[in-house]
Protein backbone atom coordinates (compact mmCIF):
# COMPACT_ATOMS: atom_id res chain seq x y z
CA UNK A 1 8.45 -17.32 -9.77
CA UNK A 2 8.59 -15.52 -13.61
CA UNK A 3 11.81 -13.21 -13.41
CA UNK A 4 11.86 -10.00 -14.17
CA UNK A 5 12.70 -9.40 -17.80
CA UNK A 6 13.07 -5.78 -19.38
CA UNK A 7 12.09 -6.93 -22.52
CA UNK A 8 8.98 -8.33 -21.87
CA UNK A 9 5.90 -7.01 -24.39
CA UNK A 10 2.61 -6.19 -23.18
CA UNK A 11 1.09 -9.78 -22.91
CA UNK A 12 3.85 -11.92 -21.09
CA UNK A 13 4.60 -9.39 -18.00
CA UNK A 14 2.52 -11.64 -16.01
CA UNK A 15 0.44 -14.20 -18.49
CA UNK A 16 2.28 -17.14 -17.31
CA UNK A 17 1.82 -16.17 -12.98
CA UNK A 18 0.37 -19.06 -11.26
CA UNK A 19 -1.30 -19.69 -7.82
CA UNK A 20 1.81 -21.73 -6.51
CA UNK A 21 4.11 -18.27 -7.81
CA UNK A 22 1.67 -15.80 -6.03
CA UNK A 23 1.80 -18.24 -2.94
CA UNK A 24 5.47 -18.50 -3.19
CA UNK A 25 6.20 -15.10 -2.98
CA UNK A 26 3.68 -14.40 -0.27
CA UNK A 27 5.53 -16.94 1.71
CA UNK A 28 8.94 -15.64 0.86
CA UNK A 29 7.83 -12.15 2.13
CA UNK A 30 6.21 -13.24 5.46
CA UNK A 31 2.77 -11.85 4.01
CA UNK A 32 -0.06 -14.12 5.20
CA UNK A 33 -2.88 -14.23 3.28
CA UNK A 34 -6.25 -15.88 2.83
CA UNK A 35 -7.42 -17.69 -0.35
CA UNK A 36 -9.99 -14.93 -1.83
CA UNK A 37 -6.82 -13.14 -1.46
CA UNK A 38 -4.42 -15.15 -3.66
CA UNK A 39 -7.19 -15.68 -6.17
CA UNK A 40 -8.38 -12.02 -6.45
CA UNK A 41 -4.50 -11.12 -6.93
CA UNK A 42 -3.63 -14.11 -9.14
CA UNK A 43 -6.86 -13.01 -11.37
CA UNK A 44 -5.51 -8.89 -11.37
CA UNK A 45 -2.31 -10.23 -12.69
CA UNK A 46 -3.49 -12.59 -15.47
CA UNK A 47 -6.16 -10.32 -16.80
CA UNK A 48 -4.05 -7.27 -16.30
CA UNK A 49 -6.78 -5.30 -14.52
CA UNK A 50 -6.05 -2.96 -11.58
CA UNK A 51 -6.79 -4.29 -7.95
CA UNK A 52 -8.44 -2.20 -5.70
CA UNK A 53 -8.34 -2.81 -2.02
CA UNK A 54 -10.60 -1.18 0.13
CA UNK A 55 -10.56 -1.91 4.74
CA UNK A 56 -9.48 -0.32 7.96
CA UNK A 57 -6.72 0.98 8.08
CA UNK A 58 -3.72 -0.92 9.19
CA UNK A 59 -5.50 -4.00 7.42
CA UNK A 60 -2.21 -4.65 5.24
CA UNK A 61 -3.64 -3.14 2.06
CA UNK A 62 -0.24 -1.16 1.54
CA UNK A 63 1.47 -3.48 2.03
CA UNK A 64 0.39 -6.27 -0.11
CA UNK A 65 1.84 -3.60 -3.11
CA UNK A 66 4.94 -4.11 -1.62
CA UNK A 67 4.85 -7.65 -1.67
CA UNK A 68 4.20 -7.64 -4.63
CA UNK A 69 6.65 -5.45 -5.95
CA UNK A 70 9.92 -7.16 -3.76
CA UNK A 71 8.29 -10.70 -4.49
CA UNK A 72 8.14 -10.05 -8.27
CA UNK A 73 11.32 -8.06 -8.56
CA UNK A 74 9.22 -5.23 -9.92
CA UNK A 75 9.79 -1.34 -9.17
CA UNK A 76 7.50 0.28 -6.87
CA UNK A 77 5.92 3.31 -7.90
CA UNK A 78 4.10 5.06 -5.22
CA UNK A 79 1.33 8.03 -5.20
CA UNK A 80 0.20 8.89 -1.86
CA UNK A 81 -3.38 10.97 -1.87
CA UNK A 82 -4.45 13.63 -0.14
CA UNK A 83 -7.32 16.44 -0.39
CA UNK A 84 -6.42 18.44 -3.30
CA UNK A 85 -4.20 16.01 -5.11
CA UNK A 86 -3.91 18.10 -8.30
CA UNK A 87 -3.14 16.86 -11.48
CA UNK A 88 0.37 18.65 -11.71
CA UNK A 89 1.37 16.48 -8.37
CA UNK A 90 0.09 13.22 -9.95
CA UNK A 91 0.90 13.10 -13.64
CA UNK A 92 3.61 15.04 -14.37
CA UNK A 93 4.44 19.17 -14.66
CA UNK A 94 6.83 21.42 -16.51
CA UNK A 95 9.93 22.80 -14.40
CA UNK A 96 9.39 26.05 -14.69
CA UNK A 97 12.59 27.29 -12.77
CA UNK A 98 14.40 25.53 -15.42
CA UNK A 99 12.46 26.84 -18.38
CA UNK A 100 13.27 29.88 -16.93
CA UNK A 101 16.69 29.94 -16.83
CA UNK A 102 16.57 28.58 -20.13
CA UNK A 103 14.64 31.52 -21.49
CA UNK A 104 16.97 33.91 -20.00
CA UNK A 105 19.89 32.60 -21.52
CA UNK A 106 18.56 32.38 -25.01
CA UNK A 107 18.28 29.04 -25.36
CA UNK A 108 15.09 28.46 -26.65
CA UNK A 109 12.67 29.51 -29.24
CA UNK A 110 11.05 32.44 -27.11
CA UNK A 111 8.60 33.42 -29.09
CA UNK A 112 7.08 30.02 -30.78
CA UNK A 113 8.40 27.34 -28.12
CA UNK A 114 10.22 25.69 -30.98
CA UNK A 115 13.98 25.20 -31.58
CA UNK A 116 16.13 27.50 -32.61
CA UNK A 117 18.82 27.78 -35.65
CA UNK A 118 21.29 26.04 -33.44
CA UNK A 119 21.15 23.42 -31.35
CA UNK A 120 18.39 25.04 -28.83
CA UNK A 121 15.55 23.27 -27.30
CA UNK A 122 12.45 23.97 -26.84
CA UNK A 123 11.39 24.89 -23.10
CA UNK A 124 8.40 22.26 -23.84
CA UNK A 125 10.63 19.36 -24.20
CA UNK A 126 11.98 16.22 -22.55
CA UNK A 127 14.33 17.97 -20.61
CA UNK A 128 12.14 20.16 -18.69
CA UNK A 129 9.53 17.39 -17.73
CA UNK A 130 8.92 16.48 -14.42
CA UNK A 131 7.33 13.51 -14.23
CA UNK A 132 5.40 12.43 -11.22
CA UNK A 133 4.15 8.77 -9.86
CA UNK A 134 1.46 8.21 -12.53
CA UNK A 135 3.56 9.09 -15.24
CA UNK A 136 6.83 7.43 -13.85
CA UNK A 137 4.67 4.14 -13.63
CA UNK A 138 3.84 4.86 -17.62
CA UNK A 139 6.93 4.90 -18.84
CA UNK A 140 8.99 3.40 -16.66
CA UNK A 141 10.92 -0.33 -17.99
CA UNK A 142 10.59 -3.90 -16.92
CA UNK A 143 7.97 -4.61 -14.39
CA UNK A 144 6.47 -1.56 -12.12
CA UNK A 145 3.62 -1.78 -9.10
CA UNK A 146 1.99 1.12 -9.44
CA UNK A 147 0.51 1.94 -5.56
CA UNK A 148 -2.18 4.75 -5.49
CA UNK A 149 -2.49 5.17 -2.03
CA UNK A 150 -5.89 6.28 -0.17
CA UNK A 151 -7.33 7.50 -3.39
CA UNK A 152 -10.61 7.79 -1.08
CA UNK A 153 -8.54 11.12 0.20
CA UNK A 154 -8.44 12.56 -3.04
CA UNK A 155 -11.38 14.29 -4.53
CA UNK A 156 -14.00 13.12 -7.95
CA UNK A 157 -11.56 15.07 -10.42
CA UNK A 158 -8.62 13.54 -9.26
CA UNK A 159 -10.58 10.10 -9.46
CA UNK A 160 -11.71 11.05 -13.51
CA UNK A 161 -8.00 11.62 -13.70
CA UNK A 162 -6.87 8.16 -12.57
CA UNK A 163 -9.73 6.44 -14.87
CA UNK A 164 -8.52 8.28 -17.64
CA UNK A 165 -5.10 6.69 -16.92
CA UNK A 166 -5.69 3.14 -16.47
CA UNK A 167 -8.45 2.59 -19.16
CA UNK A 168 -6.02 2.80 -21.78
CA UNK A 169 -2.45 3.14 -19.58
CA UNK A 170 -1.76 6.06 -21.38
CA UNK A 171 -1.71 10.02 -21.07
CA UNK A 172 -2.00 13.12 -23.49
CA UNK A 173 1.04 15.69 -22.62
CA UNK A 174 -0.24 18.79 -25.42
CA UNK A 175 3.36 19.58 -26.29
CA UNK A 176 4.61 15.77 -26.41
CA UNK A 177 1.80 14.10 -27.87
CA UNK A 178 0.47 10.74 -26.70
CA UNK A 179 2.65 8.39 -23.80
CA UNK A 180 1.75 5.02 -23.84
CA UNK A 181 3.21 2.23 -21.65
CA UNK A 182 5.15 -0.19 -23.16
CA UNK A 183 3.94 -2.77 -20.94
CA UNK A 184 1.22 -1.57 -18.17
CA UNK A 185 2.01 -1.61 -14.30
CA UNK A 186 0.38 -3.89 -12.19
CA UNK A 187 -1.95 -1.37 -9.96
CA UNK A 188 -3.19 -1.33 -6.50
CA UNK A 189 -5.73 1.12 -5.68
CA UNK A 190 -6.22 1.55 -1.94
CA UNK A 191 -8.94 3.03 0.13
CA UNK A 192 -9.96 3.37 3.64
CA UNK A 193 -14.00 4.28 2.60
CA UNK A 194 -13.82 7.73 4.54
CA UNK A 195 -15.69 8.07 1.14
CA UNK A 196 -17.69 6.04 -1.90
CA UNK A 197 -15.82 5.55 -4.89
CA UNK A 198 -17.18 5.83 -8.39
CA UNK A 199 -18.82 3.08 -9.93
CA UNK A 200 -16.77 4.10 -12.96
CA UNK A 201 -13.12 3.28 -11.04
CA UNK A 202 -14.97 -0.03 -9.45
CA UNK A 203 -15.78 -1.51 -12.86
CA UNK A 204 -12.32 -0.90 -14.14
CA UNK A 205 -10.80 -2.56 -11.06
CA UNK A 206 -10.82 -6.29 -9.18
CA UNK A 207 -12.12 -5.52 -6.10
CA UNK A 208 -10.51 -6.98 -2.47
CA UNK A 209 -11.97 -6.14 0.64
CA UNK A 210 -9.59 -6.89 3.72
CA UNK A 211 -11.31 -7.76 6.86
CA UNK A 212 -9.69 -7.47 10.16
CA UNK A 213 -7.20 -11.33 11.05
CA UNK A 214 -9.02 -14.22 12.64
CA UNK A 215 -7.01 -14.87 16.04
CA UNK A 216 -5.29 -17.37 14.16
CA UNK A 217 -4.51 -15.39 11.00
CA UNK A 218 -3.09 -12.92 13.39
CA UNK A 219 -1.23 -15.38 15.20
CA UNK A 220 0.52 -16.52 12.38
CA UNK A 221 1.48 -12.92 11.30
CA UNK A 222 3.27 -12.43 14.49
CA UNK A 223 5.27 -15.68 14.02
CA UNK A 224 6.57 -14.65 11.01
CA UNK A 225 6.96 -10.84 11.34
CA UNK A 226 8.04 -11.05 15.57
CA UNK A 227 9.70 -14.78 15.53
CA UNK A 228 11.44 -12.96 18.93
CA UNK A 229 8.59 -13.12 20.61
CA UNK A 230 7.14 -16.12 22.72
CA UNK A 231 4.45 -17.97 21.03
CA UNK A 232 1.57 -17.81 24.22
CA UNK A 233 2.67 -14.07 24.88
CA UNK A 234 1.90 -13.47 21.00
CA UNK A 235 -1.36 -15.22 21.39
CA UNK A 236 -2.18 -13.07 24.54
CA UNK A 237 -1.80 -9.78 22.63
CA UNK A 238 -4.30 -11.42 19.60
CA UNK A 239 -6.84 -12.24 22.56
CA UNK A 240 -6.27 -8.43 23.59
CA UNK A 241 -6.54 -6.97 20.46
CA UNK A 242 -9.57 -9.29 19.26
CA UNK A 243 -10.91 -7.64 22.46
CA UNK A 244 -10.61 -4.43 22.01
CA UNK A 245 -11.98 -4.48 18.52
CA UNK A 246 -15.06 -5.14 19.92
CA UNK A 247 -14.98 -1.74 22.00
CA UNK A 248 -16.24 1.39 20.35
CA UNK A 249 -13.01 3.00 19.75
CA UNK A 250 -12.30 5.71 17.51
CA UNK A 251 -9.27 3.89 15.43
CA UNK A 252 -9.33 0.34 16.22
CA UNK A 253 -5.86 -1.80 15.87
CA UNK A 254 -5.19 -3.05 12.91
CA UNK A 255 -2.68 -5.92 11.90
CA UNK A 256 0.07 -3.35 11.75
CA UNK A 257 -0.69 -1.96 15.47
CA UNK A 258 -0.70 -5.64 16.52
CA UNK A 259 2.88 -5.96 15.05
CA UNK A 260 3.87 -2.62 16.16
CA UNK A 261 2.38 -4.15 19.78
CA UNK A 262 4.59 -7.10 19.55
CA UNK A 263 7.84 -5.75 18.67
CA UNK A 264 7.42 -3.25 21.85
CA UNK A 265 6.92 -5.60 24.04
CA UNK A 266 9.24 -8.28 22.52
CA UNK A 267 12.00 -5.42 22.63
CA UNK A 268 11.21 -4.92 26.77
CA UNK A 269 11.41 -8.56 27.33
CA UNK A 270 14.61 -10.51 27.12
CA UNK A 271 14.84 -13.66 24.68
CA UNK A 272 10.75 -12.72 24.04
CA UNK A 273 10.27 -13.41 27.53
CA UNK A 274 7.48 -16.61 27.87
CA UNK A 275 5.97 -15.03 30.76
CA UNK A 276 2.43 -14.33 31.00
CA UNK A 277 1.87 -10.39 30.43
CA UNK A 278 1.13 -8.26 33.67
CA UNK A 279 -1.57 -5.65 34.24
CA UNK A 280 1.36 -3.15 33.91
CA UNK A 281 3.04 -4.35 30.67
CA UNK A 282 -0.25 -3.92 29.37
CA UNK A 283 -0.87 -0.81 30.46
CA UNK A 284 2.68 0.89 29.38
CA UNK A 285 2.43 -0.52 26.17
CA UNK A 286 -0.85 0.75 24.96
CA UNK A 287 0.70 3.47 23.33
CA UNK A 288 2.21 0.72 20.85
CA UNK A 289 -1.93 -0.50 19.92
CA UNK A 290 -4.08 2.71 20.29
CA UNK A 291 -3.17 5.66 18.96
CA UNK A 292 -6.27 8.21 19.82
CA UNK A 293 -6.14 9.50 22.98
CA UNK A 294 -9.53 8.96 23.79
CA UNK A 295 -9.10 5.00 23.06
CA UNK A 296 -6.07 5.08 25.84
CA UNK A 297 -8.34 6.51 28.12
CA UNK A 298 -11.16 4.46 27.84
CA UNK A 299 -8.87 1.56 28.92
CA UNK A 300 -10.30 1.62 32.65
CA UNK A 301 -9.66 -0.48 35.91
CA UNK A 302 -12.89 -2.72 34.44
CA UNK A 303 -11.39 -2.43 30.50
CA UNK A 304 -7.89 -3.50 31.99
CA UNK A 305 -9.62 -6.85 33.43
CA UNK A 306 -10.95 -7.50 30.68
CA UNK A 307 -8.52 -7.14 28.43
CA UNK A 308 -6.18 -9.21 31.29
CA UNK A 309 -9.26 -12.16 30.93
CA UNK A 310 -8.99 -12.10 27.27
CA UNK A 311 -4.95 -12.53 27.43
CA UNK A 312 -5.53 -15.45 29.91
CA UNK A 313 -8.28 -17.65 27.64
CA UNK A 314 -5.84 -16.71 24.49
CA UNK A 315 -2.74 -18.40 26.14
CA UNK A 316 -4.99 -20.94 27.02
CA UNK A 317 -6.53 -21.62 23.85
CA UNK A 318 -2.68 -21.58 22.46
CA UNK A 319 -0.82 -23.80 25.07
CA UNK A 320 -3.57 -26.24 24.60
């Protein structure tokens, strides 16, 4: 795969990526993915657009940034949304505590915000910057992942904010003057849809929808992320889990719960344990798969059979 190289200029951060280098470091980080996902990625890198990923949560949308990022040798900068995301939190902000202090002493221009005679700064200066993800991502050196995480948790101003950003990967600071990047970040956008995005932020981006794992994506996901666990018992839990997606359930599992799943019950069983799973190591485990409580308890004496049935026909299906 390209190395990293600090001095890179805008054009060769990622010009010269190919399919075999984006399949390479998938591979090398245990991250399984499908073909429309290596192309849509391959494509985000090459034209230098931002990605945007939008599924269920626990899909892997996270972490295909940080695949990315440890594949590529890149930094990883990270903004995780929430309601009321304010510009101050996302960009950057002046540290006022400092300013201050600086004030007080007499080290600054108090009246114009300029330098003094001597050797003063001004309290609107380098020094008293605080920058935050988006900005870090601007200016930071060498190759960056930028991750803005759950932007559908932010609000439409925070959104215009972001757009701003990436259409020209740069930023206006009044006192500073224009910050450009040297050489953009590579950007993942995730969402979860709890809300639309704007058509705006959707033409900027490549977009990537992640669908839930076939049983035999999934299957391969546990090899490589529980290799601890015995092959038919990992094939039972996809059968579960492929079952109880089809329930009504308030969160379903994603791929992560079906890892999280795994390890638990790899870490109960010695050596993985080739066993068949029992009614009971189902039913002490759930905690590991559903995570509402209202999901648990719709996991009945009829569910449980089910869900047994499904575990059954999977190590069936596997062994054969």
């Amino acid at each position: 795969m390209p190395p990293k190289d600090d001095d890179m200029s805008e054009t060769d951060g990622f010009d010269d990526v190919t399919e075999a280098d984006i399949r390479a470091v998938f591979d090398e980080q245990s991250y399984v993915a499908d073909d429309d996902i290596v192309t849509t990625v391959l494509l985000a890198l090459r034209l230098g657009r931002p990605l945007l990923i939008e599924g269920e949560p626990g899909a892997g949308k996270t972490e295909l940034a940080k695949v990315l990022a440890g594949g590529f040798d890149a930094d990883l900068v990270r903004l995780q949304c929430y309601e009321g995301l304010a510009a101050e939190n996302a960009l950057y902000e002046w540290n006022y505590t400092k300013q201050l202090l600086a004030v007080q002493a007499g080290e600054s221009g108090v009246a114009t915000g300029s330098t003094s005679d001597s050797h003063d700064e001004s309290v609107f200066s380098e020094p008293f910057l605080l920058e935050r993800p988006l900005l870090q991502a601007l200016r930071g050196e060498g190759r960056r992942v930028l991750l803005v995480d759950e932007v559908d948790r932010a609000d439409e101003a925070f959104e215009a904010l972001l757009l701003e950003v990436l259409s020209d990967f740069q930023v206006s600071v009044p006192e500073l003057g224009t910050i450009a990047a040297s050489t953009p970040p590579v950007v993942v956008v995730t969402s979860n849809r709890t809300r639309p995005l704007s058509d705006a932020l959707k033409r900027r981006c490549l977009y990537l929808h992640v669908s839930p794992p076939s049983f035999e994506k999934e299957r391969e996901i546990l090899a490589r992320k529980v290799p601890e666990l015995y092959d038919a018992v990992a094939a039972e839990l996809c059968g579960i889990v492929g079952r109880l997606r089809e329930e009504p359930l308030r969160k379903p599992p994603g791929a992560a719960e079906t890892i999280d799943w795994a390890r638990a019950v790899a870490t109960l069983r010695e050596n993985g344990g080739p066993d068949s799973l029992s009614r009971a190591e189902i039913r002490r485990t759930l905690g590991a798969v559903l995570k509402e409580v209202e999901d648990v308890e719709r996991v009945d004496d009829e569910l449980l059979d089910s869900l047994v049935e499904a575990a059954r026909a999977a190590r069936e299906a596997a062994e054969s």
